[in-house]
Structure formats: C-alpha cells, structure tokens
N, C-alpha and C. Protein backbone atom coordinates (compact mmCIF):
# COMPACT_ATOMS: atom_id res chain seq x y z
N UNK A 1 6.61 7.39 -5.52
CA UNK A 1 6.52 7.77 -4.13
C UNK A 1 5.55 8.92 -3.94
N UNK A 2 5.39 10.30 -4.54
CA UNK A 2 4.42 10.68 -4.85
C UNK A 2 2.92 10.35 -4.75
N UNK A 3 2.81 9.60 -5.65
CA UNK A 3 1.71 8.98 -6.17
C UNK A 3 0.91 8.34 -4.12
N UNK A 4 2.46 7.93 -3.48
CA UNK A 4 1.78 7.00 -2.35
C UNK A 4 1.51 8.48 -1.08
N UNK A 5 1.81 9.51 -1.33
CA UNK A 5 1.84 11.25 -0.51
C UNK A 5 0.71 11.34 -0.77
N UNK A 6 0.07 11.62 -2.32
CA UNK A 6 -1.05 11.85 -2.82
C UNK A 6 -2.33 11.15 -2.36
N UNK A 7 -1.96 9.79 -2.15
CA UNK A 7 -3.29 8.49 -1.71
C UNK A 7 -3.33 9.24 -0.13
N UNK A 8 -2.19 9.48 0.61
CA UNK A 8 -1.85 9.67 2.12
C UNK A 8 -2.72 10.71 2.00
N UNK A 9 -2.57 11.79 1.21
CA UNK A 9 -3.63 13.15 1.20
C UNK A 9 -4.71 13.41 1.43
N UNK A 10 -4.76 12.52 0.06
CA UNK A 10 -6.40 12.51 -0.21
C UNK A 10 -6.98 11.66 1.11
N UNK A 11 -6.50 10.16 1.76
CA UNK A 11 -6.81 10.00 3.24
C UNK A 11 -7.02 10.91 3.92
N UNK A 12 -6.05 11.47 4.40
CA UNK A 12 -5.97 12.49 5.63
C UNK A 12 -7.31 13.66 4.71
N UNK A 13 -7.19 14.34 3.49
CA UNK A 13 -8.96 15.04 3.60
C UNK A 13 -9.97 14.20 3.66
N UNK A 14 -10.32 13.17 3.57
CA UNK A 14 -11.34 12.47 3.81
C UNK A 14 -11.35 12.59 5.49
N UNK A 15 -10.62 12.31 5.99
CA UNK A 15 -10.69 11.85 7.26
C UNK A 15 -11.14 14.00 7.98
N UNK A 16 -10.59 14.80 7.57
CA UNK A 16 -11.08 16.23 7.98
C UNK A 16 -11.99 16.83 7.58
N UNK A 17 -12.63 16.04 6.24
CA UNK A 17 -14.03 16.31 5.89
C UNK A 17 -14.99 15.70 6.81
N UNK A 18 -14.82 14.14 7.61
CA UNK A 18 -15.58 13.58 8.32
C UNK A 18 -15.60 14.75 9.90
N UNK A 19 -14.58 14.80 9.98
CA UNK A 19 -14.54 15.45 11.27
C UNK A 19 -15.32 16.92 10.98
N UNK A 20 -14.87 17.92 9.88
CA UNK A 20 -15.82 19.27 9.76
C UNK A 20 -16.90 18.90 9.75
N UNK A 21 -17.52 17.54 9.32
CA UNK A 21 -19.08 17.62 8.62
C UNK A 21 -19.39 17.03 10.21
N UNK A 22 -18.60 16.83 11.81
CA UNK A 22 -19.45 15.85 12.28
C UNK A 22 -19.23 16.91 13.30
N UNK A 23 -18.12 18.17 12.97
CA UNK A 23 -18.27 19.45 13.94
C UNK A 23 -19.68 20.25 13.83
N UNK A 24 -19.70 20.31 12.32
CA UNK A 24 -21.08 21.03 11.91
C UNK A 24 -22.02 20.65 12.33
N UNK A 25 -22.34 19.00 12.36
CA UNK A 25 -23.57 18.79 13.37
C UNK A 25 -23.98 19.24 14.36
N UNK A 26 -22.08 18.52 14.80
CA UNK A 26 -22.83 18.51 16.91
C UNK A 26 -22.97 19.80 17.01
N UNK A 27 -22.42 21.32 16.34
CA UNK A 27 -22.75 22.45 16.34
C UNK A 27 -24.16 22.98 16.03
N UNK A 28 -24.47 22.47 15.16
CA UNK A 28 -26.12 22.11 14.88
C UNK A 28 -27.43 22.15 16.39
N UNK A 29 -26.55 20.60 16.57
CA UNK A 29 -27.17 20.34 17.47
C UNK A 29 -27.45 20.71 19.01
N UNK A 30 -26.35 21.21 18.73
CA UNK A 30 -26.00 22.29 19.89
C UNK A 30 -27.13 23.23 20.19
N UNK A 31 -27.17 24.18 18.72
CA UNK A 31 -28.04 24.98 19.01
C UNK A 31 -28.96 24.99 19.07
N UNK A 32 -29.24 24.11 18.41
CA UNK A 32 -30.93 23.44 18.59
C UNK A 32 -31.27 23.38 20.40
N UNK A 33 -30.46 22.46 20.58
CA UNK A 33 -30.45 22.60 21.55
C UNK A 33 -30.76 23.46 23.08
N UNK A 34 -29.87 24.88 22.21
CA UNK A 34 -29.85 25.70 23.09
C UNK A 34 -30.85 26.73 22.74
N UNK A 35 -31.13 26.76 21.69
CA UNK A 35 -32.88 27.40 21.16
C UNK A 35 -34.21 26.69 21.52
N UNK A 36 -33.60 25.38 21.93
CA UNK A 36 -35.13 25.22 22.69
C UNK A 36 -35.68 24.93 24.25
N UNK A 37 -33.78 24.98 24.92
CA UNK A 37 -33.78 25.57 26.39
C UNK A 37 -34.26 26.85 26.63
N UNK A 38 -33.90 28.35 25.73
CA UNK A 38 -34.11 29.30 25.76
C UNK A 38 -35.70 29.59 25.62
N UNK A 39 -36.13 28.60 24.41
CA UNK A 39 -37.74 29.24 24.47
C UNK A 39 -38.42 28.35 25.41
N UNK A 40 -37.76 27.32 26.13
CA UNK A 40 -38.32 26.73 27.58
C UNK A 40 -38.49 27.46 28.97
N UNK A 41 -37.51 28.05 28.63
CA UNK A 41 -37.20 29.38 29.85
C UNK A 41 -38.35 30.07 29.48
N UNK A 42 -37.91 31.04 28.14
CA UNK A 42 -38.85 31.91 27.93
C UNK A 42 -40.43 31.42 28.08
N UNK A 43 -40.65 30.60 27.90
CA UNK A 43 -42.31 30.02 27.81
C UNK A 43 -42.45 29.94 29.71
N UNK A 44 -41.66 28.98 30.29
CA UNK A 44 -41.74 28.98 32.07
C UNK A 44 -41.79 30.52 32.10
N UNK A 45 -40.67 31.17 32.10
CA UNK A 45 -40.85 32.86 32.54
C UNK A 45 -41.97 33.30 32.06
N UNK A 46 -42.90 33.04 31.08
CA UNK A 46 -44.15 33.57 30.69
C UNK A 46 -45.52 32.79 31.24
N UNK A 47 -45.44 31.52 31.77
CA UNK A 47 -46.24 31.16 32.59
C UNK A 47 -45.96 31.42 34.30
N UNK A 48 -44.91 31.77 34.01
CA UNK A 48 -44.42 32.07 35.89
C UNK A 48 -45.36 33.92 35.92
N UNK A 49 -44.67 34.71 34.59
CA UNK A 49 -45.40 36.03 34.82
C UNK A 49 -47.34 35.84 35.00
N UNK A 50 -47.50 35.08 33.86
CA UNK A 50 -49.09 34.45 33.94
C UNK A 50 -49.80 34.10 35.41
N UNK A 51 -49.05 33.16 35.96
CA UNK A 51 -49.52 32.66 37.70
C UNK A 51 -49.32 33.56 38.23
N UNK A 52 -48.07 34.67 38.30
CA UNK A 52 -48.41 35.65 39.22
C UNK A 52 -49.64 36.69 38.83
N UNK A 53 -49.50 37.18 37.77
CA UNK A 53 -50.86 37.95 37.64
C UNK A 53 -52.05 37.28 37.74
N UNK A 54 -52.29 36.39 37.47
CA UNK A 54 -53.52 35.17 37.84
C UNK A 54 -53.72 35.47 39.19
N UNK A 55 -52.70 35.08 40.21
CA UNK A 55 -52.86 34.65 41.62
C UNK A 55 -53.33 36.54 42.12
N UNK A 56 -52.68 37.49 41.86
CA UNK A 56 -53.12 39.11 41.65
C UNK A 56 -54.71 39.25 41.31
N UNK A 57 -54.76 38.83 40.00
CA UNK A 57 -55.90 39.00 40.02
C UNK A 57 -56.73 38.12 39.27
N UNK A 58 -57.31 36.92 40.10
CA UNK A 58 -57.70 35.76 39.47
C UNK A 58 -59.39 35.88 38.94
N UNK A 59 -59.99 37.03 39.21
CA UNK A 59 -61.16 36.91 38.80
C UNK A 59 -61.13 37.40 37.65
N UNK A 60 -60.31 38.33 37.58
CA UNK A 60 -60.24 39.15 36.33
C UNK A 60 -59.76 38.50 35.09
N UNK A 61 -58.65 37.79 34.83
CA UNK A 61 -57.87 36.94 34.01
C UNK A 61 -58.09 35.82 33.68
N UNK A 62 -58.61 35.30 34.29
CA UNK A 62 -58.74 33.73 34.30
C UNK A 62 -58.99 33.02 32.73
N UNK A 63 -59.65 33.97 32.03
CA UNK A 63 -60.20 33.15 30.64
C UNK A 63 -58.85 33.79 30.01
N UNK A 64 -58.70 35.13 29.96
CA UNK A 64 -57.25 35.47 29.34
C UNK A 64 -56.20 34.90 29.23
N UNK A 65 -55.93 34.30 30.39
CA UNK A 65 -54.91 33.66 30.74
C UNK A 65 -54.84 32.52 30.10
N UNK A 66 -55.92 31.52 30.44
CA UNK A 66 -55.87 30.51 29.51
C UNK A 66 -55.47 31.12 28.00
N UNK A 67 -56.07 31.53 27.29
CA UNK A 67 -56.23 31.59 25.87
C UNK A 67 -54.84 31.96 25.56
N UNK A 68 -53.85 33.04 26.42
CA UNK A 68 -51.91 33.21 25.84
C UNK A 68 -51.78 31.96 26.74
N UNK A 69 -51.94 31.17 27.10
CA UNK A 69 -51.10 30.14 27.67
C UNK A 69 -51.22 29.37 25.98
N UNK A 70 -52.55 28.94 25.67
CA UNK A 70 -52.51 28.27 24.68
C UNK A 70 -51.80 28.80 23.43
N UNK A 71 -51.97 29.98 23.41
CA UNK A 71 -51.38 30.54 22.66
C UNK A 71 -49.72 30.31 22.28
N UNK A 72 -49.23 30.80 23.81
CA UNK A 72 -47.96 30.69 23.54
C UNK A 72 -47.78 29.03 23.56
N UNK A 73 -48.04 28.13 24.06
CA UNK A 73 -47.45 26.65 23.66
C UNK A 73 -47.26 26.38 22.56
N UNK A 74 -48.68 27.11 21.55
CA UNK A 74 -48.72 26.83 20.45
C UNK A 74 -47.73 27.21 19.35
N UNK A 75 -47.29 29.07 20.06
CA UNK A 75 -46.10 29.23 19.05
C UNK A 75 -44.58 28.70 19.17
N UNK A 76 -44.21 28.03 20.97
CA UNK A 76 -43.43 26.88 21.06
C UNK A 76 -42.99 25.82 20.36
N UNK A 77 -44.27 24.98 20.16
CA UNK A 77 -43.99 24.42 19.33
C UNK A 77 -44.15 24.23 17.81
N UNK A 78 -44.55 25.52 17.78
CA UNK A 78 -44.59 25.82 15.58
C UNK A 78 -42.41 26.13 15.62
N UNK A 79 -41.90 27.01 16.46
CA UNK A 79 -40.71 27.49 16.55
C UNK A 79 -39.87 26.22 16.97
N UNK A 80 -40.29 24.86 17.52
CA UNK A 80 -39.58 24.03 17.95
C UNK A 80 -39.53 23.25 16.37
N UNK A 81 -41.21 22.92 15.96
CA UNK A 81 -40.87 22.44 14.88
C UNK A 81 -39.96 23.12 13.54
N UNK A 82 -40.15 24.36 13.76
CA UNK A 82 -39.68 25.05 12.47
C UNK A 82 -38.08 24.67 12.59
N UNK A 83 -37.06 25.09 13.84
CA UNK A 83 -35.92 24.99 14.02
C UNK A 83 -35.65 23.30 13.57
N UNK A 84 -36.53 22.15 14.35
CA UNK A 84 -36.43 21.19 13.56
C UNK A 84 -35.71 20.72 11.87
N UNK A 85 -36.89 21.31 11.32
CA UNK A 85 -37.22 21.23 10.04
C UNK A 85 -35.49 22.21 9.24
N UNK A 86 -35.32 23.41 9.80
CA UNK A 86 -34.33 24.38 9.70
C UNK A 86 -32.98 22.89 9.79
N UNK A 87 -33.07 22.28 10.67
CA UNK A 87 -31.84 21.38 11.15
C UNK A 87 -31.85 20.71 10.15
N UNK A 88 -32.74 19.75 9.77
CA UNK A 88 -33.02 18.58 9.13
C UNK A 88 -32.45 18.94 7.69
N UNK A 89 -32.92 20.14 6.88
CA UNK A 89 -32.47 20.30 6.39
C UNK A 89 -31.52 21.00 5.76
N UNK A 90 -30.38 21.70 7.00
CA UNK A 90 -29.14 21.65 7.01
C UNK A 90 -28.30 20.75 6.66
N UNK A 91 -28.56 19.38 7.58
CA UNK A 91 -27.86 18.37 7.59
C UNK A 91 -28.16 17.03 6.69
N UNK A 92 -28.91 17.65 5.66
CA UNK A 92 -29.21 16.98 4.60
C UNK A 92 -28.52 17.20 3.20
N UNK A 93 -28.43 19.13 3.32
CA UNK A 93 -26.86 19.90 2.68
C UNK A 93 -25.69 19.18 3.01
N UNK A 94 -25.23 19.38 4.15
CA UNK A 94 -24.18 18.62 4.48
C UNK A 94 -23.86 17.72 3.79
N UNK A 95 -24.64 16.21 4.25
CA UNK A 95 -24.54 15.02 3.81
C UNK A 95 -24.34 15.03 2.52
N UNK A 96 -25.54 15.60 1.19
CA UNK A 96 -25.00 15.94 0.24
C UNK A 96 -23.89 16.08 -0.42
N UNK A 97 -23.18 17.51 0.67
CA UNK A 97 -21.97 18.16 0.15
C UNK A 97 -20.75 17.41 0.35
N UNK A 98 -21.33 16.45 1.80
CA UNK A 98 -19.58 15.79 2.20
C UNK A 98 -19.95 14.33 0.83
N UNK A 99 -21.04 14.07 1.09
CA UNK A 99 -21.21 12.84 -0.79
C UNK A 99 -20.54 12.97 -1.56
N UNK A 100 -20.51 14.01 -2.45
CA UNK A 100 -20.25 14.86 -3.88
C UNK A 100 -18.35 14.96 -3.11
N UNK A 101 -18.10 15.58 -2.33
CA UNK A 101 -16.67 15.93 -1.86
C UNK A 101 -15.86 14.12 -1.86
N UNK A 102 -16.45 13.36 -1.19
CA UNK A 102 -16.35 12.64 -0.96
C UNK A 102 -15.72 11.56 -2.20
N UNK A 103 -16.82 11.37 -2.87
CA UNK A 103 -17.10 10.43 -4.66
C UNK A 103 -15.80 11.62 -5.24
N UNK A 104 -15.94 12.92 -4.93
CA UNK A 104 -14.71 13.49 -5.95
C UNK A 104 -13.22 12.79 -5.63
N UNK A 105 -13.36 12.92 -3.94
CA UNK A 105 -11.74 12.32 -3.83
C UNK A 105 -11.40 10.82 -3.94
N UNK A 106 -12.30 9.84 -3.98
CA UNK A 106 -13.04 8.67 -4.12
C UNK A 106 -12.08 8.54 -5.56
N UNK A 107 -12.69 9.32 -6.50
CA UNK A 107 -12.72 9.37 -8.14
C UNK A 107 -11.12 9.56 -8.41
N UNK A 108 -10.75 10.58 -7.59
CA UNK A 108 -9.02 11.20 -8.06
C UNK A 108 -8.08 10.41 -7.12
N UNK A 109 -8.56 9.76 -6.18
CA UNK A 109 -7.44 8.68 -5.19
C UNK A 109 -7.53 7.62 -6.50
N UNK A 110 -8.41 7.18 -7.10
CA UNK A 110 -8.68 5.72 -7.92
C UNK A 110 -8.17 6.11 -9.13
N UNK A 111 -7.84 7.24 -9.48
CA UNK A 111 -7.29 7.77 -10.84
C UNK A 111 -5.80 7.87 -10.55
N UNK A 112 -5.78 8.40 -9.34
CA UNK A 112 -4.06 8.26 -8.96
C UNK A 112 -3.26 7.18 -8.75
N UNK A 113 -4.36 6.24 -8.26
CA UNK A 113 -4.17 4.89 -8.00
C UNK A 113 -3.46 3.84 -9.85
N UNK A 114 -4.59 4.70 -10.46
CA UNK A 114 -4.25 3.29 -11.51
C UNK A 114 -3.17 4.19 -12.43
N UNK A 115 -3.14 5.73 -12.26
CA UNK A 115 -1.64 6.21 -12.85
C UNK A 115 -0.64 5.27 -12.33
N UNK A 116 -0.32 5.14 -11.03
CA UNK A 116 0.77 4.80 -10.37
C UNK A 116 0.89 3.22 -11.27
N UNK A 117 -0.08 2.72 -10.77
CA UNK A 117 -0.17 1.29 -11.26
C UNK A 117 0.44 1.15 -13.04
N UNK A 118 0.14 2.56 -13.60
CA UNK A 118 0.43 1.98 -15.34
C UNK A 118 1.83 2.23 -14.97
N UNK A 119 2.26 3.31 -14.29
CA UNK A 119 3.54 3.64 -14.36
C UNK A 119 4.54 2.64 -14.20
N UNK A 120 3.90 1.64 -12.92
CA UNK A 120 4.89 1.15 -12.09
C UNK A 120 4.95 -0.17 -13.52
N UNK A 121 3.74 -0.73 -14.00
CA UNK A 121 3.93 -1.42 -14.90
C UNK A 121 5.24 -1.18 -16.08
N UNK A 122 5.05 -0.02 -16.42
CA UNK A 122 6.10 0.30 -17.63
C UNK A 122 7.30 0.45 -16.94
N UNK A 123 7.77 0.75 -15.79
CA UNK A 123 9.18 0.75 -15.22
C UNK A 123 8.88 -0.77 -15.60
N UNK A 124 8.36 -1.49 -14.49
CA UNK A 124 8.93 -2.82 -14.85
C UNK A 124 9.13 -3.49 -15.80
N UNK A 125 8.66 -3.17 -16.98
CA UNK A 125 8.90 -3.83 -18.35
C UNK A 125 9.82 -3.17 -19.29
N UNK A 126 10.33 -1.86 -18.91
CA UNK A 126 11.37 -1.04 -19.05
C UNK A 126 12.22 -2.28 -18.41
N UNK A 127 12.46 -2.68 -17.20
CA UNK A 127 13.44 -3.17 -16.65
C UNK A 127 13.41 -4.76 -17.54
N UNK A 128 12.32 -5.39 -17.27
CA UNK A 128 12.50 -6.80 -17.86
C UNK A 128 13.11 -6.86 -19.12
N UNK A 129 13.19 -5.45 -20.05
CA UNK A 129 13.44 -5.12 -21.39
C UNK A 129 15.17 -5.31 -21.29
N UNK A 130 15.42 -4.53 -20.24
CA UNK A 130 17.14 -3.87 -19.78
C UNK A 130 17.70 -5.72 -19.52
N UNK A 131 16.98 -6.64 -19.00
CA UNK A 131 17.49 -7.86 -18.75
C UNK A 131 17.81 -8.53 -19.46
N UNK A 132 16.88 -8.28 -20.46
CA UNK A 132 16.57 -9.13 -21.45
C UNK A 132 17.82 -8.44 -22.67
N UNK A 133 17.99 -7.69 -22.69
CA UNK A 133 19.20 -6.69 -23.64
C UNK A 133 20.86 -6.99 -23.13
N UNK A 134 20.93 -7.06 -21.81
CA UNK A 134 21.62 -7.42 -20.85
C UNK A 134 22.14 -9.12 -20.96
N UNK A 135 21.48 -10.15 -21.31
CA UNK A 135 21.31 -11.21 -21.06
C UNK A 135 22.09 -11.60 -22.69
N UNK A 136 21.05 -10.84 -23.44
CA UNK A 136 22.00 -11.00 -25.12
C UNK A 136 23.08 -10.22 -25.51
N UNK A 137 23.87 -9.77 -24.32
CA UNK A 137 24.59 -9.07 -24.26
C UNK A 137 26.20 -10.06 -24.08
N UNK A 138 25.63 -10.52 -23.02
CA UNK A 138 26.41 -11.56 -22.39
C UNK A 138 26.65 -12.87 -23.25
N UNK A 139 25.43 -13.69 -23.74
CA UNK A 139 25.26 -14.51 -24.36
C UNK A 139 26.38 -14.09 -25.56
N UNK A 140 26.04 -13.33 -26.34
CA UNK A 140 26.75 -12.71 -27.19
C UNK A 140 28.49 -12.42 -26.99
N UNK A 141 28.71 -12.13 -25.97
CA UNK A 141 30.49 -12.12 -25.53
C UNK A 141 30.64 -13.65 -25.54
N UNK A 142 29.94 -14.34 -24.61
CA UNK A 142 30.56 -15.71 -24.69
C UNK A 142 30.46 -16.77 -25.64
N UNK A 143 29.34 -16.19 -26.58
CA UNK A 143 29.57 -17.00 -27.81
C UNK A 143 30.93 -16.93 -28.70
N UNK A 144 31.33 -15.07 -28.40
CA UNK A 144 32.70 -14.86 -29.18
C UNK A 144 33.94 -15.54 -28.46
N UNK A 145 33.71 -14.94 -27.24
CA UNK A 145 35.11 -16.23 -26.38
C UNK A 145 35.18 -17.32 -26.62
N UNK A 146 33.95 -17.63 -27.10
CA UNK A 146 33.89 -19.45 -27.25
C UNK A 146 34.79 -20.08 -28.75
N UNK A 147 34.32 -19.01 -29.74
CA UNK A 147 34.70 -18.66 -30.72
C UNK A 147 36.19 -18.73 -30.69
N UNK A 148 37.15 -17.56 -29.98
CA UNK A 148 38.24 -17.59 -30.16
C UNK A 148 39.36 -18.34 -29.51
N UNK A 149 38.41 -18.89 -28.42
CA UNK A 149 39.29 -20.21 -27.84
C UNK A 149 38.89 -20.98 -28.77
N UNK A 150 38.17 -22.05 -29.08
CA UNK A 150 37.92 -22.71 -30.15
C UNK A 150 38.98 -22.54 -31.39
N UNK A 151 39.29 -21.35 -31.72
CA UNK A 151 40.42 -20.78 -32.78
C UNK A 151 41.89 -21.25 -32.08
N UNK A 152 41.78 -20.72 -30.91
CA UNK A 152 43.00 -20.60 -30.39
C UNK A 152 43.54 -22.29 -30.18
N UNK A 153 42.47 -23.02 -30.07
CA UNK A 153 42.69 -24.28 -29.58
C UNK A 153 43.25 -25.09 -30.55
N UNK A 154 42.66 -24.85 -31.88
CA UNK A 154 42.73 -25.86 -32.86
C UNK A 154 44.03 -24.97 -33.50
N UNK A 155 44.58 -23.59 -33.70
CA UNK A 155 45.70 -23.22 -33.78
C UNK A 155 46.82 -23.52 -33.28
N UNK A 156 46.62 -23.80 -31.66
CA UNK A 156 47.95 -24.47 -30.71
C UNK A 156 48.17 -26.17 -30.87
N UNK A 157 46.54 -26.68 -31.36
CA UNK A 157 46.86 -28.30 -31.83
C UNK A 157 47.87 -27.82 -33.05
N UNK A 158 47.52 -27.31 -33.97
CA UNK A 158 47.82 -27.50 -35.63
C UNK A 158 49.78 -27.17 -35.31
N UNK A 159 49.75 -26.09 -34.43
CA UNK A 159 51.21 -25.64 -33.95
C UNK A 159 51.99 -27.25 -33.31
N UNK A 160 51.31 -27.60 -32.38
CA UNK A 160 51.73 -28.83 -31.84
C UNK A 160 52.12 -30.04 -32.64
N UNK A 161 51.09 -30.51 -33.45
CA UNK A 161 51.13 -31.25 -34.35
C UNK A 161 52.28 -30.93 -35.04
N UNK A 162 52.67 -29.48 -36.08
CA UNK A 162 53.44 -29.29 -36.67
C UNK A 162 55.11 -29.64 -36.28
N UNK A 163 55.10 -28.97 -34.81
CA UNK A 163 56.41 -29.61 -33.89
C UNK A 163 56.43 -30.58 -33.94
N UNK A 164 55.27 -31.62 -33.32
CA UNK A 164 55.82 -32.64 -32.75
C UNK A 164 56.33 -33.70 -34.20
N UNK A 165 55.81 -33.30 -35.35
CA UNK A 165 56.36 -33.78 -36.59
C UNK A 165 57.61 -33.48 -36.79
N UNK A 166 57.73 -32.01 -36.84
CA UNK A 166 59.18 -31.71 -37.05
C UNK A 166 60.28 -32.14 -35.75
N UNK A 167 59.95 -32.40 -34.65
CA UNK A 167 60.73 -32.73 -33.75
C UNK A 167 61.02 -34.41 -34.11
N UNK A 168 60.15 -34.97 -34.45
CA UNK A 168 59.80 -36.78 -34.91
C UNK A 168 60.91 -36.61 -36.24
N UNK A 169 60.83 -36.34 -37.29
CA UNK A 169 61.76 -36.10 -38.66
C UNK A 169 62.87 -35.57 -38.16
N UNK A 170 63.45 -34.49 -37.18
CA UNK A 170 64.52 -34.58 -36.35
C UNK A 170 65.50 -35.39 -35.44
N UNK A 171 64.17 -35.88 -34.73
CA UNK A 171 64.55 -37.19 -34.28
C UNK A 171 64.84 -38.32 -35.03
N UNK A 172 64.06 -39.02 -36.17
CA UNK A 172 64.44 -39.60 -37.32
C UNK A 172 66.14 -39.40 -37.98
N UNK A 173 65.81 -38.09 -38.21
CA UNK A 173 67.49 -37.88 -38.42
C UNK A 173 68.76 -38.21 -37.91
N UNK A 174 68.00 -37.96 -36.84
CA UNK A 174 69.31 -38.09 -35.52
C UNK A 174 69.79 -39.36 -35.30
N UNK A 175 69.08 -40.18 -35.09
CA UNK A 175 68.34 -41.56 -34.87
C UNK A 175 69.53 -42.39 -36.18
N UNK A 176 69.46 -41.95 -37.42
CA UNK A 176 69.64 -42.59 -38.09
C UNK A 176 71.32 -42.31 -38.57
N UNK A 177 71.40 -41.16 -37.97
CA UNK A 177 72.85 -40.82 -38.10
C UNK A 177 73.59 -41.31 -36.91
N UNK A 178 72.95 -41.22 -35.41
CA UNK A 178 73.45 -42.44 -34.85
C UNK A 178 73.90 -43.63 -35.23
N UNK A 179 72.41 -44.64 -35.79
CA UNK A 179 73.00 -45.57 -36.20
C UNK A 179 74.24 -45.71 -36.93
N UNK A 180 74.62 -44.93 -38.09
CA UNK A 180 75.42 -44.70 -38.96
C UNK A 180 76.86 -44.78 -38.08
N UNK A 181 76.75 -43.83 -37.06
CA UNK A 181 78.14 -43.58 -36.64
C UNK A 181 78.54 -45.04 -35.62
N UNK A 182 77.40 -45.82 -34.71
CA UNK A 182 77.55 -46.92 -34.50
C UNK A 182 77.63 -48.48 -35.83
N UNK A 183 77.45 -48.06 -36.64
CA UNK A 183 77.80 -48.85 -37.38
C UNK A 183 79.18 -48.92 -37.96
N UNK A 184 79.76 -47.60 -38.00
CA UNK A 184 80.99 -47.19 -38.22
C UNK A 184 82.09 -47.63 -37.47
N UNK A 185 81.54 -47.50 -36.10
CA UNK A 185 82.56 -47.46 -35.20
C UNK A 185 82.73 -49.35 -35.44
C-alpha cells in the first residue's frame, strides 16, 4: 500500500513541477512583457520630448534630432533583443531542469514500481507455498482416517464374524439338545 502513496507522490510532484516550471514562464513572460511596454513608453516619452523641442526649435535640431531618434530605436531594439535572448535562455534552463527532475522521478516511480511488483510476486508464492503445505496437510489426515476406518472396519467384520460363529455353534448346541429332549419326550 505504500508502494501505491509513493507512485501517488511521485504523480502529484510531477504534476507541481509542471505547474512551477509553467508559473516560471508565464512569469517570464510577463516581464518581458512588461520591459518592453516600459521601454515603449520610454522611447514614445523620448520622441514626444524630441517633437516638442523640434516643433521649439525646428531650425536648430532638425539633423540632431534625427540622429537620437535613430539612435535610440536602435538601442530599443539591441535591449528588446537582448531581454529576448535573456528569456530564451532562461527557459531553456528550465526545460532542462524540469527534464533531469522529471527522468529522476520517471527512474524512482519505475524502481518503486517493479519493488512492489517483486514483492507482491513473493507474497504470492509465499501464499501458493501455504496452499500447497495446507493441501498435504489435509491429504495427509485423510489418508490416516482412511487408514483407521479401514482398521476399524475389518476389526468389527473379524468381531462379527467371530459372533456370528459363536452364536451359530450355540445355536448348533441348542438346536441339538432340543432335538434330544424332543426325541425323549
């Protein structure tokens, strides 16, 4: 019974490893997420500050402006890709780690599995053993009952026989001393 707690276990961590490893994502992803709303903002708030000083003073800026616009898109998306890349291979750890976690409990459910299985084997042949001991147990009494009725039987003939002789030679006797006394009379 054990053995079937243990399989239940090791289920139920498989099943809370899936769920931590699929919290860790969407947490992941989350922030990703929310790191590249933030440098969306931040990049709009830096082209919103850009157009207003532009529209201030557009003769003056104009080539400036261009060149941090390009600028900053450019470090947008080096920081979009980098966080990328940062994710990717997070969740490549992960996968890894829940693998390896995974094949371990994989390995010790299938080891617990075929304990149970030798065990349950040797009870049962423990038991087929107890039947089988059990069976020549029995066999064995009724061969002796058989035995002493058999004794008893051919003892109560040999008794019978013996009477019904001695009752017959009694009778004979009797029989003949009758006659005697009817011959007398």
């Amino acid at each position: 019974m054990s053995s079937v707690n243990e399989a239940s276990l090791h289920s139920q961590q498989l099943r809370q490893l899936d769920q931590r490893r699929q919290a860790e994502y969407d947490s992941l992803k989350t922030n990703a997420k929310s790191r590249h709303e933030s440098q969306s903002k931040i990049h709009k708030d830096h082209v919103s500050n850009l157009q207003r000083a532009n529209t201030e003073d557009k003769l003056k800026s104009q080539k400036g402006y261009e060149t941090t616009l390009t600028k900053t898109n450019k470090d947008t998306y080096q920081n979009i890709k980098d966080m990328k890349s940062r994710q990717n291979t997070k969740i490549k750890e992960l996968r890894s780690e829940f693998s390896k976690e995974r094949k371990g409990l994989i390995e010790n459910f299938n080891r617990e599995l075929k304990n149970m299985n030798e065990t349950w084997s040797k009870i049962v042949q423990e038991k087929d053993n107890d039947i089988i001991d059990v069976e020549k147990r029995y066999k064995s009494k009724i061969d002796e009952i058989r035995k002493l009725n058999t004794e008893r039987i051919d003892q109560l003939n040999a008794d019978f026989t013996e009477t019904l002789n001695t009752t017959k030679e009694k009778h004979g006797e009797a029989m003949e001393h009758a006659q005697k006394k009817i011959a007398f009379v």
